[in-house]
Protein backbone atom coordinates (compact mmCIF):
# COMPACT_ATOMS: atom_id res chain seq x y z
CA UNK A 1 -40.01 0.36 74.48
CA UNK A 2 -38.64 3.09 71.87
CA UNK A 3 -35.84 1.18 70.03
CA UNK A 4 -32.62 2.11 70.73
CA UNK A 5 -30.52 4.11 68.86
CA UNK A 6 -26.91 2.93 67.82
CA UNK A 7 -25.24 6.51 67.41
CA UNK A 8 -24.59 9.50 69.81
CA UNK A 9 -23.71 12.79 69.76
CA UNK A 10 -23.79 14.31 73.15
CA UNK A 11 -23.28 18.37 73.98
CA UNK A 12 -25.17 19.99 71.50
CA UNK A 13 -25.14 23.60 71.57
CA UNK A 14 -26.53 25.01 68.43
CA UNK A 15 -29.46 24.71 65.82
CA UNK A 16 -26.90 24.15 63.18
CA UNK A 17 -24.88 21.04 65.00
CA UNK A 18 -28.10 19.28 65.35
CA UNK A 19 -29.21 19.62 61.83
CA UNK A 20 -25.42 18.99 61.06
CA UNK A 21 -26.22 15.61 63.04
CA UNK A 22 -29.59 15.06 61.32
CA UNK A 23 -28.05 15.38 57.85
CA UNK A 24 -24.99 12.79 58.66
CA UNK A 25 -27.67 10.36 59.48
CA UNK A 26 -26.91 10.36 63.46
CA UNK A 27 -29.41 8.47 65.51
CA UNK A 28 -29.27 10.69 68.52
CA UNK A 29 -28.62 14.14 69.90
CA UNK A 30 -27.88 14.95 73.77
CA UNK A 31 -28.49 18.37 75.18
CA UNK A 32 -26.42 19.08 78.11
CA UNK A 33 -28.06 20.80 81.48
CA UNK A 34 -25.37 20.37 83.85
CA UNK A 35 -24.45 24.08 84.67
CA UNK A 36 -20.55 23.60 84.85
CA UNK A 37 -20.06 21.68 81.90
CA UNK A 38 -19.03 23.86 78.71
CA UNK A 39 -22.09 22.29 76.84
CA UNK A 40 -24.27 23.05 79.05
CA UNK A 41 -27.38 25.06 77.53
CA UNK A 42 -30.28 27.21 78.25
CA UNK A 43 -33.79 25.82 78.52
CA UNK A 44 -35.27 28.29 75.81
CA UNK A 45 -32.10 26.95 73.38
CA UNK A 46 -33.06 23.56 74.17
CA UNK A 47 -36.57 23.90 72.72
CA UNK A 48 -35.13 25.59 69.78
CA UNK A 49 -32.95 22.82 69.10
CA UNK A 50 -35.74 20.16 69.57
CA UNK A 51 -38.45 21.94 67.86
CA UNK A 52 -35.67 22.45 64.69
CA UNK A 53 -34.85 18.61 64.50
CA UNK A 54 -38.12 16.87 66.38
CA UNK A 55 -38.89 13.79 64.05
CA UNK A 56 -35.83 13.18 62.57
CA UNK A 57 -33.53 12.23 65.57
CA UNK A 58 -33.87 11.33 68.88
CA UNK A 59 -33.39 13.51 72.02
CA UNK A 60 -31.99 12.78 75.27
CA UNK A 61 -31.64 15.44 78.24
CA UNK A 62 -28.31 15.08 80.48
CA UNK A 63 -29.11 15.47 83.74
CA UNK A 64 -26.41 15.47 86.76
CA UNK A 65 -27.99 15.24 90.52
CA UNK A 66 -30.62 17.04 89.11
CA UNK A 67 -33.69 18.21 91.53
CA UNK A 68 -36.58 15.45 89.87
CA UNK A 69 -38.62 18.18 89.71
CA UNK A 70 -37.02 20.21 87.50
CA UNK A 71 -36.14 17.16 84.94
CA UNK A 72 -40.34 16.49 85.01
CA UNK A 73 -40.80 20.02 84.02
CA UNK A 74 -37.93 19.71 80.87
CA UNK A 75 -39.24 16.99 80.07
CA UNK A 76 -42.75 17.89 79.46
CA UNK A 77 -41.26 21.37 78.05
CA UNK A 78 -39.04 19.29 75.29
CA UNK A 79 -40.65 16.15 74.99
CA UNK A 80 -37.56 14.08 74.92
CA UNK A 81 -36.82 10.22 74.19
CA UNK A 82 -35.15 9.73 76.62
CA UNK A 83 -33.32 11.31 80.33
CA UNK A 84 -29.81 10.30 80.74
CA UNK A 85 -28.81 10.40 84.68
CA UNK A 86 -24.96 11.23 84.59
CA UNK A 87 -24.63 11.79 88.16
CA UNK A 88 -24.53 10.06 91.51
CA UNK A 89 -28.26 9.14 91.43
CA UNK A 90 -29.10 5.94 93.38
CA UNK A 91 -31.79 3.95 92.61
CA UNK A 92 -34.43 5.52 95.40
CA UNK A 93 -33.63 8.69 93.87
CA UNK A 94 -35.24 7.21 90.47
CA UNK A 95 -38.57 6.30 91.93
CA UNK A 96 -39.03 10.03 91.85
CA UNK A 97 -39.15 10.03 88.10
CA UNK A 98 -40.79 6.51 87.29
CA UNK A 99 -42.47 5.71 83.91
CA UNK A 100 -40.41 7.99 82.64
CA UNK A 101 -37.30 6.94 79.93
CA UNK A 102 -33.82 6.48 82.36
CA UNK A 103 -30.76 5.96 80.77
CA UNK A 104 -28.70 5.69 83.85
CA UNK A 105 -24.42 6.64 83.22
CA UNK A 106 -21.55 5.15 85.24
CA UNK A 107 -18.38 6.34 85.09
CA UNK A 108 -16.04 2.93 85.42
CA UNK A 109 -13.05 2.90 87.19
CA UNK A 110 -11.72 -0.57 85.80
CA UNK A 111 -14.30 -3.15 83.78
CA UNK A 112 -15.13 -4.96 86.46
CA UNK A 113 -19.01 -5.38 86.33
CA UNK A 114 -19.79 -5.05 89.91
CA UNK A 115 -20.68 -1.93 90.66
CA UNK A 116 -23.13 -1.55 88.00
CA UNK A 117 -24.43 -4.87 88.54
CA UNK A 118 -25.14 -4.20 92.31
CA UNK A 119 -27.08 -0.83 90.96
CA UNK A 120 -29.30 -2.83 88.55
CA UNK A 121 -30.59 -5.33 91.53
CA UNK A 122 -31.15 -2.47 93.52
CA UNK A 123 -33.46 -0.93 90.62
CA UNK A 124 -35.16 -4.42 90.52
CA UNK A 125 -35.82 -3.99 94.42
CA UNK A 126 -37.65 -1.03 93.42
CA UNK A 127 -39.38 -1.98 90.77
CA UNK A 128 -37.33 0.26 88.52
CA UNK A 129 -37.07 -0.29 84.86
CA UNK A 130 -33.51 1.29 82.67
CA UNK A 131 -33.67 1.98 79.21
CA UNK A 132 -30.02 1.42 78.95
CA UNK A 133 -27.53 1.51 80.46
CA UNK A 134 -24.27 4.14 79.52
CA UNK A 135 -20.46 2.95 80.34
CA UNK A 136 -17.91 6.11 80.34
CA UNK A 137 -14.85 6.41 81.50
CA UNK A 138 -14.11 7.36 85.30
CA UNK A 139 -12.75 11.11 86.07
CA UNK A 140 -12.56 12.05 89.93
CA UNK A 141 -13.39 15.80 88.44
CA UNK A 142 -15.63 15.34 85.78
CA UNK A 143 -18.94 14.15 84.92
CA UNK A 144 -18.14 13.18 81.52
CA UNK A 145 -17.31 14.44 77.95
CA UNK A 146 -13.65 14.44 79.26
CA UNK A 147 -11.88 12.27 76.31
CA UNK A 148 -11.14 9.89 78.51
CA UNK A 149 -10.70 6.68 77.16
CA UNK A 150 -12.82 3.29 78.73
CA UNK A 151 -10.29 0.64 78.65
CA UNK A 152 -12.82 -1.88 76.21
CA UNK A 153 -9.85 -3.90 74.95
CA UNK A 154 -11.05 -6.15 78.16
CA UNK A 155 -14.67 -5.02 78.01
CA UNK A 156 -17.25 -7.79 76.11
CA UNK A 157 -21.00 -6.88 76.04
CA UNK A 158 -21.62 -9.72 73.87
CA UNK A 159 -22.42 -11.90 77.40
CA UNK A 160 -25.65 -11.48 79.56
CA UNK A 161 -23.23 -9.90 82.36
CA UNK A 162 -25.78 -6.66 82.44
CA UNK A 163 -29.14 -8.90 82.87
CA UNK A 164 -29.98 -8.05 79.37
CA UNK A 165 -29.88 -4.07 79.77
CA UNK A 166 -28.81 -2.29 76.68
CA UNK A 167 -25.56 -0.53 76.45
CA UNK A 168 -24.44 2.19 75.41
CA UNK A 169 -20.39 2.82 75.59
CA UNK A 170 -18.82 6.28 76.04
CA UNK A 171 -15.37 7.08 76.78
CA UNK A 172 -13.00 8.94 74.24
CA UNK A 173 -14.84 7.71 71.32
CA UNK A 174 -13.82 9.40 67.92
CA UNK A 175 -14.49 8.43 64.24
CA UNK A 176 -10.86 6.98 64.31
CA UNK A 177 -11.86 4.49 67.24
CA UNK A 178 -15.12 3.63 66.81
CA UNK A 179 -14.95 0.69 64.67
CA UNK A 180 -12.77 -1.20 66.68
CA UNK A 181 -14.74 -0.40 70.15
CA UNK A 182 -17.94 -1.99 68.71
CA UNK A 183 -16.22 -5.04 67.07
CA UNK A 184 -14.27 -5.65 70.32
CA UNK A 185 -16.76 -5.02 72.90
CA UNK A 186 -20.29 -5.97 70.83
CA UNK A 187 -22.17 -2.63 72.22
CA UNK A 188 -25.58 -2.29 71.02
CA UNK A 189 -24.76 2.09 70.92
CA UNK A 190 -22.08 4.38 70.83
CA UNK A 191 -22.44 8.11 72.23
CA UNK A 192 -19.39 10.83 71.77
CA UNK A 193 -18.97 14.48 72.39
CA UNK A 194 -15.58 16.05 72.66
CA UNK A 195 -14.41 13.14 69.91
CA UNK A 196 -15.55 15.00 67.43
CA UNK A 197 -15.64 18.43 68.22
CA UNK A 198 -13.81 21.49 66.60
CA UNK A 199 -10.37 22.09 67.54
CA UNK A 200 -10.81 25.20 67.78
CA UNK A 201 -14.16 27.42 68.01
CA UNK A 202 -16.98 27.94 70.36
CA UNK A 203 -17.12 25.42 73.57
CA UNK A 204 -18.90 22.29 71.90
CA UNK A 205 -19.07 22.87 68.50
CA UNK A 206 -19.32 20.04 66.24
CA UNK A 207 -16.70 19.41 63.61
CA UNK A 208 -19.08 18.32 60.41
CA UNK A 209 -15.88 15.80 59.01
CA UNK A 210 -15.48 13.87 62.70
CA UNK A 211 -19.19 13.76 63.05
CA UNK A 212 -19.34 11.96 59.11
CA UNK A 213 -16.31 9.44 60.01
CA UNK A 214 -17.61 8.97 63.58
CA UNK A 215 -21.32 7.83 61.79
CA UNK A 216 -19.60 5.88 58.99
CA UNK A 217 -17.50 3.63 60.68
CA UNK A 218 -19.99 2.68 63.34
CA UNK A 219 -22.38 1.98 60.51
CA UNK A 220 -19.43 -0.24 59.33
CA UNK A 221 -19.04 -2.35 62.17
CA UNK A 222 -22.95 -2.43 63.41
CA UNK A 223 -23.48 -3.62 60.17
């Protein structure tokens, strides 16, 4: 099992944000393939952005209800660590891409375990090992990188609630934030994208002072 990394940035849309990431000592990069999102990217840029950074970070491929087929093909194209499932993808739908690295996303409505719980006994029914597991916050619209904010004042990790599944918690994480969302809620990884990105500038760029706090402090309270 490839160990986990602690740090996130997800939406990467440029050679230079990635190496921006590499150099500020982030543990992992997300490349967004989700047509209507803003940080979505080509294939071909995809590569360029792996090949660039390949070796010093690790890469993980957003997918939402993507065709399995298609995600194979990336996959073997990019050579990522591992596939994050942001979608509506039930566990059936993952037997399609078995032995291969799932991180699977649920957008949370309240903290109130069940739902994910329910998905994770299904998986076992299956035969169907997670890397992780991602908590984000719930938009009706949206398949993430909204700024929404998880409510993890009444979210602990620390507990075996998840069956021992890794976490990783999204949702309106920032550099200002992050400390206190890992002290209070004992994640093993954080993963941001619109908490620190530019104000203003292309959609998705990365603003190089967020992405230093946002690494800092979680070293801080990992540590």
């Amino acid at each position: 099992m490839t160990q986990l990394f602690q740090t996130k940035v997800c939406g990467i849309t440029s050679v230079e944000d990635a190496q921006m990431c590499v150099d500020a000592g982030v543990d992992a990069i997300g490349l967004n393939f989700y047509d209507p999102s803003p940080r979505s990217i080509s294939d071909e840029l995809a590569l360029e952005i792996a090949e660039s950074v390949r070796g010093h970070i690790q890469l993980v491929g957003l997918f939402v209800n993507e065709a399995p087929e298609r995600i194979r093909k990336l996959h073997d194209a990019v050579r990522f660590d591992y596939l994050q499932l942001h979608g509506d993808e039930d566990p059936f739908y993952l037997k399609h891409l078995s032995q291969l690295p799932i991180i699977k996303a649920f957008r949370c409505r309240n903290t109130d375990p069940s739902e994910v719980l329910d998905y994770l006994a299904a998986c076992a029914t299956f035969d169907i090992t997670l890397q992780a597991i991602l908590l984000d916050a719930f938009d009706p619209d949206n398949y993430g990188g909204t700024g929404h904010r998880l409510d993890w004042n009444n979210l602990n990790l620390e507990d075996s609630s998840f069956g021992g599944c890794r976490v990783i918690l999204a949702g309106g994480i920032t550099g200002e934030n992050v400390h206190n969302a890992i002290c209070r809620t004992k994640t093993q990884a954080v993963d941001t994208a619109s908490g620190v990105e530019c104000e203003s500038g292309r959609p998705g760029q990365k603003d190089l002072t967020k992405v230093h706090q946002f690494v800092e402090q979680a070293r801080l309270a990992f540590g």
